[in-house]
Protein backbone atom coordinates (compact mmCIF):
# COMPACT_ATOMS: atom_id res chain seq x y z
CA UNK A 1 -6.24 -7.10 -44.61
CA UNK A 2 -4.94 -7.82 -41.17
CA UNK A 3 -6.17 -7.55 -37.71
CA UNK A 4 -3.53 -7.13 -34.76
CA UNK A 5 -3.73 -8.93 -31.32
CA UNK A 6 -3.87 -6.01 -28.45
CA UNK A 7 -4.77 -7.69 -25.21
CA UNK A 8 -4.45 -6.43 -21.40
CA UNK A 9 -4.87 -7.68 -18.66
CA UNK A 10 -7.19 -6.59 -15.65
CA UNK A 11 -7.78 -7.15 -11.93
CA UNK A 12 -10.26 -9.03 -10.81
CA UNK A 13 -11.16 -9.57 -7.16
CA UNK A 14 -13.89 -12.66 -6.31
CA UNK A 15 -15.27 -13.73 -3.53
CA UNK A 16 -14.40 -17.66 -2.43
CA UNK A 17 -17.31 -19.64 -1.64
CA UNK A 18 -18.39 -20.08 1.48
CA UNK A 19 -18.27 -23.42 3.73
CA UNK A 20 -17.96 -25.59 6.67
CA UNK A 21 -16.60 -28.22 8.22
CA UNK A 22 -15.58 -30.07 11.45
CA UNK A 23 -11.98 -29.85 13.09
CA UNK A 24 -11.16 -32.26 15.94
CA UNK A 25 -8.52 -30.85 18.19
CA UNK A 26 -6.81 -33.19 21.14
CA UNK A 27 -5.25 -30.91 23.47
CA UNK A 28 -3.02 -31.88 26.72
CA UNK A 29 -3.83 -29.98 29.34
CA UNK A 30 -0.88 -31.22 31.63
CA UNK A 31 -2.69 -31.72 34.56
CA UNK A 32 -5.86 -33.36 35.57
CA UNK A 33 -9.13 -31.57 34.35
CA UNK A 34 -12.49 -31.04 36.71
CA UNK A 35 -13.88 -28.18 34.64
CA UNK A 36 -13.37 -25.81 31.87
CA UNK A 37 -14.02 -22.39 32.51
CA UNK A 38 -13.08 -20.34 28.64
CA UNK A 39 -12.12 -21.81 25.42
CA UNK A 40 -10.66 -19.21 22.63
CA UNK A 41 -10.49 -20.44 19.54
CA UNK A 42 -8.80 -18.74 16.35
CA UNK A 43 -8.51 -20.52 13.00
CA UNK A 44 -4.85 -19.60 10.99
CA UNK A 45 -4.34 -20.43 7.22
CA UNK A 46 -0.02 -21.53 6.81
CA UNK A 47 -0.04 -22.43 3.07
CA UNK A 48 -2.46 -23.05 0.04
CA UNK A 49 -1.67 -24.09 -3.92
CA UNK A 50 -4.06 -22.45 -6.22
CA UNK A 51 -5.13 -24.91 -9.16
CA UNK A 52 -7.20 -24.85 -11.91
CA UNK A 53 -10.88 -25.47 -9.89
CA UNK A 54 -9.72 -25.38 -6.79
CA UNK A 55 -7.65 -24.13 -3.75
CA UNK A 56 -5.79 -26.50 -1.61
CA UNK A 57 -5.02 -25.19 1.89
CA UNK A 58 -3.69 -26.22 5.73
CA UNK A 59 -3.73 -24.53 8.69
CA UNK A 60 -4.64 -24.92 12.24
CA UNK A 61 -6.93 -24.27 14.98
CA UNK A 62 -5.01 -22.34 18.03
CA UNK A 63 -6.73 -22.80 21.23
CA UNK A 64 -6.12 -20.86 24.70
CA UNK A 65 -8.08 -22.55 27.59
CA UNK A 66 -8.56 -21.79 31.03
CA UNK A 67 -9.46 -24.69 33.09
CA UNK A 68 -9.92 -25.51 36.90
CA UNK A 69 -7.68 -28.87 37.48
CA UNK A 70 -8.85 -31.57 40.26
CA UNK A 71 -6.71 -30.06 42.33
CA UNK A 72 -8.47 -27.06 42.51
CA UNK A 73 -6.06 -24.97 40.83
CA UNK A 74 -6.83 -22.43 37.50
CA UNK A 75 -4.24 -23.39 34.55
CA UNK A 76 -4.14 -22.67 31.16
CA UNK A 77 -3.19 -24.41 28.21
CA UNK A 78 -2.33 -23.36 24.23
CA UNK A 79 -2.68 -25.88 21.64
CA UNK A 80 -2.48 -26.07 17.97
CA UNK A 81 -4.60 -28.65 16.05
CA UNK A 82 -3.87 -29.28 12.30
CA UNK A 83 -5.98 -28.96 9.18
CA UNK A 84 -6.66 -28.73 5.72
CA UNK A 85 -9.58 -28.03 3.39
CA UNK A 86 -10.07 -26.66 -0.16
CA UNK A 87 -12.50 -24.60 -2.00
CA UNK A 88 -13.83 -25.59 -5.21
CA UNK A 89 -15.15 -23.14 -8.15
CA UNK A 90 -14.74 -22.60 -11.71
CA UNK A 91 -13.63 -19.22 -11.44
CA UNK A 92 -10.91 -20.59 -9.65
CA UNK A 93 -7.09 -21.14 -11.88
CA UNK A 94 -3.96 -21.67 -11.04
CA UNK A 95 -1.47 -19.46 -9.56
CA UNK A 96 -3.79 -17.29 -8.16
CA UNK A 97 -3.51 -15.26 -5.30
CA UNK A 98 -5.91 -15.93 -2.40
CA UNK A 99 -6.46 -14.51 1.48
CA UNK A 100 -8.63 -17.27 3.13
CA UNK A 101 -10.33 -16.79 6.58
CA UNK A 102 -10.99 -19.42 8.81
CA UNK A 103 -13.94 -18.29 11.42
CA UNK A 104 -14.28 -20.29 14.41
CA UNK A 105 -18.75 -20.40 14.47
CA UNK A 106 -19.21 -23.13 17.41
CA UNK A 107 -17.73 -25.73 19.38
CA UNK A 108 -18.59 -28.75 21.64
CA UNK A 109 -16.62 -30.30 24.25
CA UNK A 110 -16.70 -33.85 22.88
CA UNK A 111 -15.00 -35.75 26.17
CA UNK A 112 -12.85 -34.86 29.21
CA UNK A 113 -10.50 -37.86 30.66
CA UNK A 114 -8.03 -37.12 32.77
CA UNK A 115 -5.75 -34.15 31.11
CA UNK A 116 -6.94 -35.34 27.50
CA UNK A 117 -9.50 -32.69 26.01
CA UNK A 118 -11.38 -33.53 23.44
CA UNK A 119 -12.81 -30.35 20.98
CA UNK A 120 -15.49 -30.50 17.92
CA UNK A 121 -15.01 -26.98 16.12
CA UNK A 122 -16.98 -25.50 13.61
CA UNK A 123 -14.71 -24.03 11.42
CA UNK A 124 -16.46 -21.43 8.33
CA UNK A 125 -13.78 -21.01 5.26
CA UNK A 126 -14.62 -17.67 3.30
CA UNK A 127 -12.22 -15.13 1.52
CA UNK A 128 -11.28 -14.13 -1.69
CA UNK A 129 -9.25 -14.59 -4.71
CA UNK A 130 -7.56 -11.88 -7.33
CA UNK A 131 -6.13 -12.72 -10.80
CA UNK A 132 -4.51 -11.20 -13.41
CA UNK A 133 -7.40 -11.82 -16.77
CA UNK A 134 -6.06 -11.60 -20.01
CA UNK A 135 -8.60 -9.19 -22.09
CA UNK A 136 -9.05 -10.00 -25.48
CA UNK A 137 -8.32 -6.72 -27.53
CA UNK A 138 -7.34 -6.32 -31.49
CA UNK A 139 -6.34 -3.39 -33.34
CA UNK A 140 -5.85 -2.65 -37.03
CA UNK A 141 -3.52 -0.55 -39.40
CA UNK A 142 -5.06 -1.77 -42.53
CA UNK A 143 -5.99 1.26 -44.50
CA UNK A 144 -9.43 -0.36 -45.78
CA UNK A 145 -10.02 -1.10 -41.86
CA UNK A 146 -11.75 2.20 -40.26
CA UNK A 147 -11.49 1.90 -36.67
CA UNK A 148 -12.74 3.89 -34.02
CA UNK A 149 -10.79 4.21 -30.87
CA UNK A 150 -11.56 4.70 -27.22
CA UNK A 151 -9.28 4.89 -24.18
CA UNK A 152 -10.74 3.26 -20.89
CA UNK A 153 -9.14 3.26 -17.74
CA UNK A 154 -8.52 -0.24 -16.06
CA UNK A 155 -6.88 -1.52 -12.93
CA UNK A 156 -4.10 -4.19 -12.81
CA UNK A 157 -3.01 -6.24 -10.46
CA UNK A 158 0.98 -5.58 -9.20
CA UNK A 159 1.34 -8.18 -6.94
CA UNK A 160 1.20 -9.60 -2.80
CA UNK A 161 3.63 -9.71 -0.79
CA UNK A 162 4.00 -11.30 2.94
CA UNK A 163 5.87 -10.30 6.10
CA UNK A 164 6.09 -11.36 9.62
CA UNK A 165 6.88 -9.04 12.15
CA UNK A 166 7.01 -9.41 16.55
CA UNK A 167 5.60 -6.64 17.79
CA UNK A 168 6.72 -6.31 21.86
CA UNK A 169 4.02 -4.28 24.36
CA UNK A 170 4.25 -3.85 28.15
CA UNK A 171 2.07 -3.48 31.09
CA UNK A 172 2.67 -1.81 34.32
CA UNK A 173 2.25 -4.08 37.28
CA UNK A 174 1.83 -1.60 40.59
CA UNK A 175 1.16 -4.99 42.42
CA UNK A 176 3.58 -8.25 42.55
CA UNK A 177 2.68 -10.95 39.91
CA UNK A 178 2.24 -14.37 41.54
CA UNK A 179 1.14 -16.89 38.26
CA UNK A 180 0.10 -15.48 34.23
CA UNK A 181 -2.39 -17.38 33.11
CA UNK A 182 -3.69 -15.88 29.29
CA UNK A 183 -2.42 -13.50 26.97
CA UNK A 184 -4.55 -12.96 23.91
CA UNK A 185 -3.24 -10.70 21.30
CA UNK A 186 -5.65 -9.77 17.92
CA UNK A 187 -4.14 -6.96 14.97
CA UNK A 188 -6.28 -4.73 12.91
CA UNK A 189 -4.79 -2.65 10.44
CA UNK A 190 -5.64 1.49 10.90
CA UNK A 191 -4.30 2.57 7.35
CA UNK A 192 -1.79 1.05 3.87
CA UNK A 193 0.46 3.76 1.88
CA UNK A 194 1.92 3.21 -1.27
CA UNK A 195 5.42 4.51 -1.93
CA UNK A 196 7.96 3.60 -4.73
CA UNK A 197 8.69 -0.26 -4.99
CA UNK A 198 7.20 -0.90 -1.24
CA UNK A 199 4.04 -1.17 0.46
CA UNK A 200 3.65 0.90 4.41
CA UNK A 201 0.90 -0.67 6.37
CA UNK A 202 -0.07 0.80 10.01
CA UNK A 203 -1.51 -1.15 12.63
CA UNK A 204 -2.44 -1.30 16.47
CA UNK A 205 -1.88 -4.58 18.53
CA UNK A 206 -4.52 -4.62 21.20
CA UNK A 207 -3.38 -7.24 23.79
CA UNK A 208 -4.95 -8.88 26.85
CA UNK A 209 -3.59 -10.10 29.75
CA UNK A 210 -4.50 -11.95 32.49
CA UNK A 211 -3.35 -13.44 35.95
CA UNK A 212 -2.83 -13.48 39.89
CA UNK A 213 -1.12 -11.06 42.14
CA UNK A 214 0.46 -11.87 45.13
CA UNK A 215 -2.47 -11.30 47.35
CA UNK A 216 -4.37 -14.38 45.27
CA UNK A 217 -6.73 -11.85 42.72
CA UNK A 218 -7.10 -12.60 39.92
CA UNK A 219 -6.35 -9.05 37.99
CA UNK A 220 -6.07 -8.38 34.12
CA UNK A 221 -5.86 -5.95 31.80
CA UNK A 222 -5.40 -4.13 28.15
CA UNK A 223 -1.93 -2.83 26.32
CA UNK A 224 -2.05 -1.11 22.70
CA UNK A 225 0.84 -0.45 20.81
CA UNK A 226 1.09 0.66 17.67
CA UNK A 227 3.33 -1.03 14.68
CA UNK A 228 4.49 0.33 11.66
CA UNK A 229 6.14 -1.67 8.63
CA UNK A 230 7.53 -1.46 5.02
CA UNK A 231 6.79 -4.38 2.68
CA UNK A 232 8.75 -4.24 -0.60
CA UNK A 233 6.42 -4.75 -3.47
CA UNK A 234 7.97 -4.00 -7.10
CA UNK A 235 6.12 -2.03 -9.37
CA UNK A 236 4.03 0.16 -6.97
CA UNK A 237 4.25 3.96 -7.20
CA UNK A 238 3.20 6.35 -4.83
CA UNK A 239 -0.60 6.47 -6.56
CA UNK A 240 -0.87 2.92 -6.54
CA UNK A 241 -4.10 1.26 -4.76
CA UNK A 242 -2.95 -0.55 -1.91
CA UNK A 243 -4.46 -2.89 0.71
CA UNK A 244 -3.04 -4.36 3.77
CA UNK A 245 -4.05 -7.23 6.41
CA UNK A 246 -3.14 -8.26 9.66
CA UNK A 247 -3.75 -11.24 12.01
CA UNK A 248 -1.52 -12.47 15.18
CA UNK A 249 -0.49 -16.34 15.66
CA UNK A 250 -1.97 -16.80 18.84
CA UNK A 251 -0.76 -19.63 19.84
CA UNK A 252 2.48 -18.11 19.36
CA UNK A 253 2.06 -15.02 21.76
CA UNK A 254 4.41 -15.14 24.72
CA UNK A 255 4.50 -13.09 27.73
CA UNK A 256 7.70 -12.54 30.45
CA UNK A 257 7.69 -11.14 33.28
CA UNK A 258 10.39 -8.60 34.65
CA UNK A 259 10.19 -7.57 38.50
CA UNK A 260 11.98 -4.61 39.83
CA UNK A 261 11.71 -2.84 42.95
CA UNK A 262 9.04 -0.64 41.53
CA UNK A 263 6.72 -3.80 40.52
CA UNK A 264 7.15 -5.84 37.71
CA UNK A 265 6.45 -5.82 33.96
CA UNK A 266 4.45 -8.07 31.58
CA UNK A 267 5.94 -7.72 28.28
CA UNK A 268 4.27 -9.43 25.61
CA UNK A 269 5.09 -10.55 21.81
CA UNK A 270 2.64 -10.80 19.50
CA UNK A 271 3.73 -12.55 15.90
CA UNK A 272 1.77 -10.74 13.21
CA UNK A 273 1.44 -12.08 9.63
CA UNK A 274 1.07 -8.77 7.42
CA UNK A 275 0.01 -8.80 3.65
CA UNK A 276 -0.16 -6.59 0.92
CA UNK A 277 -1.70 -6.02 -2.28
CA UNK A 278 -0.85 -3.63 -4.78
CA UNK A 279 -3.11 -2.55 -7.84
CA UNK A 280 -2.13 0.25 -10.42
CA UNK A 281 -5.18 2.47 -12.80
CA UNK A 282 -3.65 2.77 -16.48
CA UNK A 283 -5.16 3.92 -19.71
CA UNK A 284 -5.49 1.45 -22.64
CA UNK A 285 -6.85 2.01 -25.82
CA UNK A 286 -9.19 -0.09 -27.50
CA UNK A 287 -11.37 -0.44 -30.45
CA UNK A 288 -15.27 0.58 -29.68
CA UNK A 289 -16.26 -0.13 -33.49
CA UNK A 290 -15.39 -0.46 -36.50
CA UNK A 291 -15.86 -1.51 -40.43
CA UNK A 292 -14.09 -2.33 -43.79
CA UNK A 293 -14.41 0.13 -47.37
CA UNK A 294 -13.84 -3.24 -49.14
CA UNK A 295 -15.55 -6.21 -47.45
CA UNK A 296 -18.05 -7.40 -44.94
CA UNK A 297 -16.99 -7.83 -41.24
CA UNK A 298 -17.99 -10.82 -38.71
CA UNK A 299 -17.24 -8.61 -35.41
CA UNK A 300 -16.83 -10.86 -32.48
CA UNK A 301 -17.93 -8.34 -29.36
CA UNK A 302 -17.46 -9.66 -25.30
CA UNK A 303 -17.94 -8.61 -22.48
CA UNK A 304 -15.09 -8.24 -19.25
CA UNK A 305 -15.14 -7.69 -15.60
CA UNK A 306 -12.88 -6.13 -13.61
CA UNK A 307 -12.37 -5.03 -9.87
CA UNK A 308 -12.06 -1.16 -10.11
CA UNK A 309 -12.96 0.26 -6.33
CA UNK A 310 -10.97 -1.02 -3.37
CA UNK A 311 -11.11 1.41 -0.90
CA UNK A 312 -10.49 0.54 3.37
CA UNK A 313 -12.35 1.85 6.52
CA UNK A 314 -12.34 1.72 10.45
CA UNK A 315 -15.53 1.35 11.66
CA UNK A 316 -15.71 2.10 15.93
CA UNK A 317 -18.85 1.31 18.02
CA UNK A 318 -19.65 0.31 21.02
CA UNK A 319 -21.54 -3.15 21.90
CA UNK A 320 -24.03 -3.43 25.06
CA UNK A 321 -26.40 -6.17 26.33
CA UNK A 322 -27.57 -7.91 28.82
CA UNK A 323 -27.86 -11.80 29.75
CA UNK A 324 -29.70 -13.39 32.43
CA UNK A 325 -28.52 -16.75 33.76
CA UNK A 326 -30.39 -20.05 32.88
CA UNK A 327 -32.33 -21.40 35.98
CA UNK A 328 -29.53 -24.26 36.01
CA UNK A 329 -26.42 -22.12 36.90
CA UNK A 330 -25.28 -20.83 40.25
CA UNK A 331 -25.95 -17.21 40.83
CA UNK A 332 -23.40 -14.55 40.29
CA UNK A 333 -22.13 -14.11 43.83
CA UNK A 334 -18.35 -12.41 42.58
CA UNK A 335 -16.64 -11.82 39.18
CA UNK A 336 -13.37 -12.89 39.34
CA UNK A 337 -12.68 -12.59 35.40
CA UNK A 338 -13.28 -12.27 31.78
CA UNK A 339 -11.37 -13.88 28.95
CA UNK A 340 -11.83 -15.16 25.43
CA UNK A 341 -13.14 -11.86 23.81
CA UNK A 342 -14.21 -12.93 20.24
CA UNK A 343 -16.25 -11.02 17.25
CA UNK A 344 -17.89 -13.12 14.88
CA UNK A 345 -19.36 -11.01 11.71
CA UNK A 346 -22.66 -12.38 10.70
CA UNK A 347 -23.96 -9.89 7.82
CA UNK A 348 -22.50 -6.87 6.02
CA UNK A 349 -24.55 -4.63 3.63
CA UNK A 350 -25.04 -1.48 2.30
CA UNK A 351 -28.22 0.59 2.14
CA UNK A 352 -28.82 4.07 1.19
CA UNK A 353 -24.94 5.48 1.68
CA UNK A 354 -24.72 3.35 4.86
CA UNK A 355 -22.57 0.59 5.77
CA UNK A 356 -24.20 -2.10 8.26
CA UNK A 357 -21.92 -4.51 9.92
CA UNK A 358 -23.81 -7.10 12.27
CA UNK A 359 -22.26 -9.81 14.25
CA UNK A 360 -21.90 -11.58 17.81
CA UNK A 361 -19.53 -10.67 20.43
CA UNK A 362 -18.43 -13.14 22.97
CA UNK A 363 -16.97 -13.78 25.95
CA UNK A 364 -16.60 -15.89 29.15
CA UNK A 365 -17.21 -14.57 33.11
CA UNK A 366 -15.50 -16.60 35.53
CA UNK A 367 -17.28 -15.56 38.62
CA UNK A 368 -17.96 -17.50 42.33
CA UNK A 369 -21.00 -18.64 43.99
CA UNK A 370 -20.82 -18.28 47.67
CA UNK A 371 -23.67 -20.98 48.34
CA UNK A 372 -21.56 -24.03 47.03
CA UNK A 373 -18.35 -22.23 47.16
CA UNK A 374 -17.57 -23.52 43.53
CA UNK A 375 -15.72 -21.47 40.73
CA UNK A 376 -18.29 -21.38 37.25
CA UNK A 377 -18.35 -20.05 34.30
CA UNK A 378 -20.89 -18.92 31.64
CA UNK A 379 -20.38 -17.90 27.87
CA UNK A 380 -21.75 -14.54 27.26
CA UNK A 381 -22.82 -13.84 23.95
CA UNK A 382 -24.38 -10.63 22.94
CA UNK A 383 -25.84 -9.57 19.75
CA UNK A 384 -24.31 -6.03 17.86
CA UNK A 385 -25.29 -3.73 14.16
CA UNK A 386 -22.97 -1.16 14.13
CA UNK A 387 -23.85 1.10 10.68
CA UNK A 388 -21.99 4.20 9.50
CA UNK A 389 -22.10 6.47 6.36
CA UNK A 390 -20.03 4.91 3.46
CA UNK A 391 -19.49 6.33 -0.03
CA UNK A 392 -20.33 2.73 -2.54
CA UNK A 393 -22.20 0.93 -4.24
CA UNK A 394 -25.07 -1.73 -3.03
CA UNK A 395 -23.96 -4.78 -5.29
CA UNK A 396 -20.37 -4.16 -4.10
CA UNK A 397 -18.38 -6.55 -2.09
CA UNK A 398 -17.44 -6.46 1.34
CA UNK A 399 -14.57 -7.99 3.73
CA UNK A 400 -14.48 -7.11 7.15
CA UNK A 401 -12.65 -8.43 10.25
CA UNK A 402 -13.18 -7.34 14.26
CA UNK A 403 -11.40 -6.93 17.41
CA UNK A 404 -12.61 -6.05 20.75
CA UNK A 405 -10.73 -3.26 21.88
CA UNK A 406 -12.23 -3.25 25.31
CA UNK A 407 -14.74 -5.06 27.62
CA UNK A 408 -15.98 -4.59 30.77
CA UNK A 409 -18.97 -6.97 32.37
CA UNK A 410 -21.08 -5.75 35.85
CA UNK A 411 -23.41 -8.24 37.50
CA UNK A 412 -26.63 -7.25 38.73
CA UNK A 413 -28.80 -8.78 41.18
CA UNK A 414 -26.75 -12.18 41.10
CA UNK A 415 -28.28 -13.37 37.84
CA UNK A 416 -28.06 -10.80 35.04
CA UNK A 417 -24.71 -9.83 33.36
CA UNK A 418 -24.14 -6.26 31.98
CA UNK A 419 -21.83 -6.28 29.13
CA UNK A 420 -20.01 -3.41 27.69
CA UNK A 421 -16.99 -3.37 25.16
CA UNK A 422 -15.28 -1.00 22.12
CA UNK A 423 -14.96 -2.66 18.50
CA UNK A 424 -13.24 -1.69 15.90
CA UNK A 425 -13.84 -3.04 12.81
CA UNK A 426 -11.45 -3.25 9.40
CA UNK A 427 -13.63 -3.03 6.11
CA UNK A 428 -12.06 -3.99 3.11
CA UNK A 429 -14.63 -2.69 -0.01
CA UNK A 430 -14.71 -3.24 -3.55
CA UNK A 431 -16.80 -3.07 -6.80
CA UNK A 432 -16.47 -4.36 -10.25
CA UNK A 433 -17.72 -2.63 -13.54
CA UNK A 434 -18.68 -5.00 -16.98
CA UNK A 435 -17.04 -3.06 -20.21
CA UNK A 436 -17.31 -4.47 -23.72
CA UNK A 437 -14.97 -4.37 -25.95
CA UNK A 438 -14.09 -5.90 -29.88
CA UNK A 439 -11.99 -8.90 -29.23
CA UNK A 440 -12.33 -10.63 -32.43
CA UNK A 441 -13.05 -9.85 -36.23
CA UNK A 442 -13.01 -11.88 -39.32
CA UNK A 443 -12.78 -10.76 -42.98
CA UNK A 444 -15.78 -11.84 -45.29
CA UNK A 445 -17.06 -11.42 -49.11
CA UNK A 446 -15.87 -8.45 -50.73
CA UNK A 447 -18.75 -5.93 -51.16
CA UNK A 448 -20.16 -5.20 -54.95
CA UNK A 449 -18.61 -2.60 -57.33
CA UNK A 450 -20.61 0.72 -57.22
CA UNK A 451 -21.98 0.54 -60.98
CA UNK A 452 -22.82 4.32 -60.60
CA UNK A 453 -20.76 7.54 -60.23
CA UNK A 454 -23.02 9.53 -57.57
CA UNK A 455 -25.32 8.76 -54.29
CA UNK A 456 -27.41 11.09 -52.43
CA UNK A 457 -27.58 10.44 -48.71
CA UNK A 458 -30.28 11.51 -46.57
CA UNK A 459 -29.08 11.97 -43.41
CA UNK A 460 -31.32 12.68 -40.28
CA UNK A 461 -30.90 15.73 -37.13
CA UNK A 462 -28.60 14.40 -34.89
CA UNK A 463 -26.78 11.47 -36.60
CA UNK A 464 -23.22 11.60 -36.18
CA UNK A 465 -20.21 11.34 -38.86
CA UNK A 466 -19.10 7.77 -38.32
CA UNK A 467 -22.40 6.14 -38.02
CA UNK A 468 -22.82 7.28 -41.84
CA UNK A 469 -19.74 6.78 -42.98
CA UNK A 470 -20.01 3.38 -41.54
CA UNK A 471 -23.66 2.75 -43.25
CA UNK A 472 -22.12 3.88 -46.43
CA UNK A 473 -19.02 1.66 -46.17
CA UNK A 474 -16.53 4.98 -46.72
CA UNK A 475 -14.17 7.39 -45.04
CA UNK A 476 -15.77 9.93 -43.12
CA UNK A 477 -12.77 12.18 -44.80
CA UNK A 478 -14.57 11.56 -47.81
CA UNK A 479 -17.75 13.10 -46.44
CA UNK A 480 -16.00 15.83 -45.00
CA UNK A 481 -14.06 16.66 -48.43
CA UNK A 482 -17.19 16.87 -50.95
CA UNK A 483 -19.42 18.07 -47.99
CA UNK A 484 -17.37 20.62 -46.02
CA UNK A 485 -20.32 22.62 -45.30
CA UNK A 486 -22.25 19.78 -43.26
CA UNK A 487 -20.87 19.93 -39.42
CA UNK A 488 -21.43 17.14 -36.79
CA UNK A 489 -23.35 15.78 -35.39
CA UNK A 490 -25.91 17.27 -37.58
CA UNK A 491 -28.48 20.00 -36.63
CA UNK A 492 -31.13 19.14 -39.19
CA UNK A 493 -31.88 17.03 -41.61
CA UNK A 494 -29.41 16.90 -44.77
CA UNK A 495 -29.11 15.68 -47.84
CA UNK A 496 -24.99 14.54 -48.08
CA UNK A 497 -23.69 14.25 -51.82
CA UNK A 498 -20.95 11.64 -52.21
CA UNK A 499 -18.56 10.95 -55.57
CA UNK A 500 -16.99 8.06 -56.91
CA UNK A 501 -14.84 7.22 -59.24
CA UNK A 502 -15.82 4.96 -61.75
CA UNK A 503 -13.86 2.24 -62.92
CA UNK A 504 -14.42 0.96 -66.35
């Protein structure tokens, strides 16, 4: 009597624990610094090594700051500042695939000497992990073994795969450009196709730029374009579940600028890092029960996760507040510019069919006070929950990253800020189900002889034909043969007549 091993494997997608830690960045301005007016910050993941209990990872912390030198000029600067961190868990193995997020949730200027800045960030890890789990499964052709079979429909993992694209975008300049000072460039990703061996994911760039005409303004201003790209994945089909992610190198963005007699041009590339997963749905049989004519069983049942619901959506909203200056800082006398927009995601839930997202949105105004003639700068954060009807479940898990599309801030009365800005937001959803399943069974003492030649079962309204085969240790074709007028399940109560043959 022999059992055969049948496993499978399954997806399973799990969330990373979350955590934080310090960063120090040094950054060189290249001039002497009186006073820094924006800081935008944006953590990037290069590598990690999955091991058994933990994930090893480095990175950096890009930086873009605006800053008013001592000679009273506005510069610029990009930095990157190294870094490395791990997660720890016992869900975590090796080889498995993760996408980690670094979050950038404060910051203090720790000193300023000279052109040397000094930075303190708060960096939050989170993200998630997927692996391929091996399913214990066994099947049986052993004609003592009666085995009843199910087919369940589970979802394996295919594989990632990475690509790095430049994606060039232009704006129209109807005025001469005298100095650039910032471009900012974020990605979100508007929709992932599956086709045969590759992977199509559709994006938007939405890029910022910033600097000063001719006439000294400072003038700025938005460019969207659109990207499109084919990542070769083998193994997915055209009905293959697919998810895709997006995130510029910031501190990699460049712009030129291209003067004709009409004006001049700001083109700007934006390096994107693009990723996709692939997962397939396939049928598997398994055992859901079974039992032995000759001996007694020691059934060995467990229980298995698996990720079976990743779906993405594009959640748009709009985000408005208001801030009024602390007693301490200069009234608002003239805005001369924004820069640094940044979305930090705070809370995610759903609640009766509806998807909240909740968050912080931030920026810096650059703006002069006539009274002391200085340039200042305030940080303008302003609180958002953007909700929206979404078909799944409450104990589900979601991943969502944010982009501000467009801002616009109004001052009124010197000391209060108006603040008004477009978000779009990429949610990345998915839900696990717990089967069980017969991974193990074992054969035991043989059952006793039937000493008699005839049994009468009594079988209750309702009961069905393998629960009493199973309780009297036969074939249900053997019920079926010397009781072909019984039908199941049953109707009513019967009384089943069963025959042996008796062995002397």
């Amino acid at each position: 009597m022999a059992f055969e091993t049948n496993n499978f494997y399954v997806a399973k997608k799990s969330a990373l624990p979350k955590g934080e830690f310090n960063v120090e960045c040094n950054i060189s301005a290249g001039s002497s610094v009186a006073k820094i007016l924006s800081v935008s910050l944006t953590g990037e993941v290069d590598n990690y090594e999955s091991l058994n209990g933990v994930i090893n990872y480095a990175g950096s912390i890009d930086s873009k700051l605006v800053f008013l030198s001592e000679e009273g000029q506005i510069n610029s600067v990009c930095s990157s500042c190294p870094l490395s961190s791990k997660f720890e868990g016992e869900n975590l193995s090796n080889g498995q695939t993760a996408q980690i997020n670094l979050n950038v949730i404060d910051y203090n200027i720790e000193s300023i000497s000279g052109d040397l800045i000094k930075l303190i960030v708060l960096v939050e890890q989170t993200g998630f992990v997927i692996e391929s789990k091996e399913t214990k499964s066994i099947s049986s052709n052993d004609d003592e073994i009666c085995c009843k079979n199910d087919e369940i429909k589970v979802v394996k993992f295919l594989g990632c795969a990475k690509n790095r694209i430049e994606v060039k975008s232009q704006l129209n300049c109807r005025d001469k450009v005298s100095k650039l000072l910032l471009t900012e460039s974020r990605a979100y990703v508007k929709s992932v196709e599956a086709g045969v061996n590759f992977v199509t994911i559709n994006g938007e760039v939405v890029s910022k730029v910033l600097y000063i005409n001719e006439d000294e303004k400072f003038e700025s201003g938005y460019i969207y374009e659109s990207f499109k790209e084919e990542i070769e994945l083998d193994q997915v089909q055209r009905d293959s579940i697919v998810e895709g992610y997006a995130r510029v190198r910031n501190c990699q963005v460049s712009a030129e600028l291209i003067e004709d007699e009409k004006g001049c041009q700001i083109v700007v590339s934006s390096p994107i890092d693009l990723m996709a997963m692939a997962y397939s749905e396939e049928n598997v049989q398994i055992v859901e029960d079974l039992y032995s004519t000759r001996n007694e069983l020691n059934v060995t049942t467990e229980s298995f996760g698996m990720t079976n619901n990743c779906k993405m959506e594009i959640l748009e909203g709009k985000i408005e507040g208001n801030m009024v200056l602390d007693d301490d800082k200069p009234r608002v006398d003239k805005i001369l510019f924004s820069s640094a927009d940044n979305v930090l995601i705070t809370n995610k839930f759903i609640q009766d069919g509806e998807i909240f997202i909740e968050g912080i949105a931030k920026t810096y105004i650059v703006y002069l006070n006539d009274d002391t003639s200085t340039i200042n700068s305030v940080a303008l954060e302003v609180p958002f929950s953007l909700s929206d009807k979404f078909d799944g479940g409450d104990d589900g898990e979601i991943f969502a990253t944010a982009i501000i599309q467009d801002s616009d801030v109004a001052v009124k009365k010197g000391r209060e800020l108006f603040y008004d800005a477009k978000i779009k937001i990429c949610i990345n959803y998915c839900s696990d189900s717990i089967c069980g399943i017969i991974s193990e069974a074992t054969v035991l003492d043989e059952y006793p002889d039937k000493d008699y030649a005839m049994e009468v079962l009594f079988a209750k309204a309702g009961e069905e034909l393998w629960d009493i085969a199973k309780k009297a240790k036969i074939k249900e074709s053997q019920i079926t043969d010397q009781n072909p007028d019984a039908s199941f399940p049953l109707t009513e109560d019967t009384t089943l007549i069963l025959f042996y043959q008796k062995m002397s």
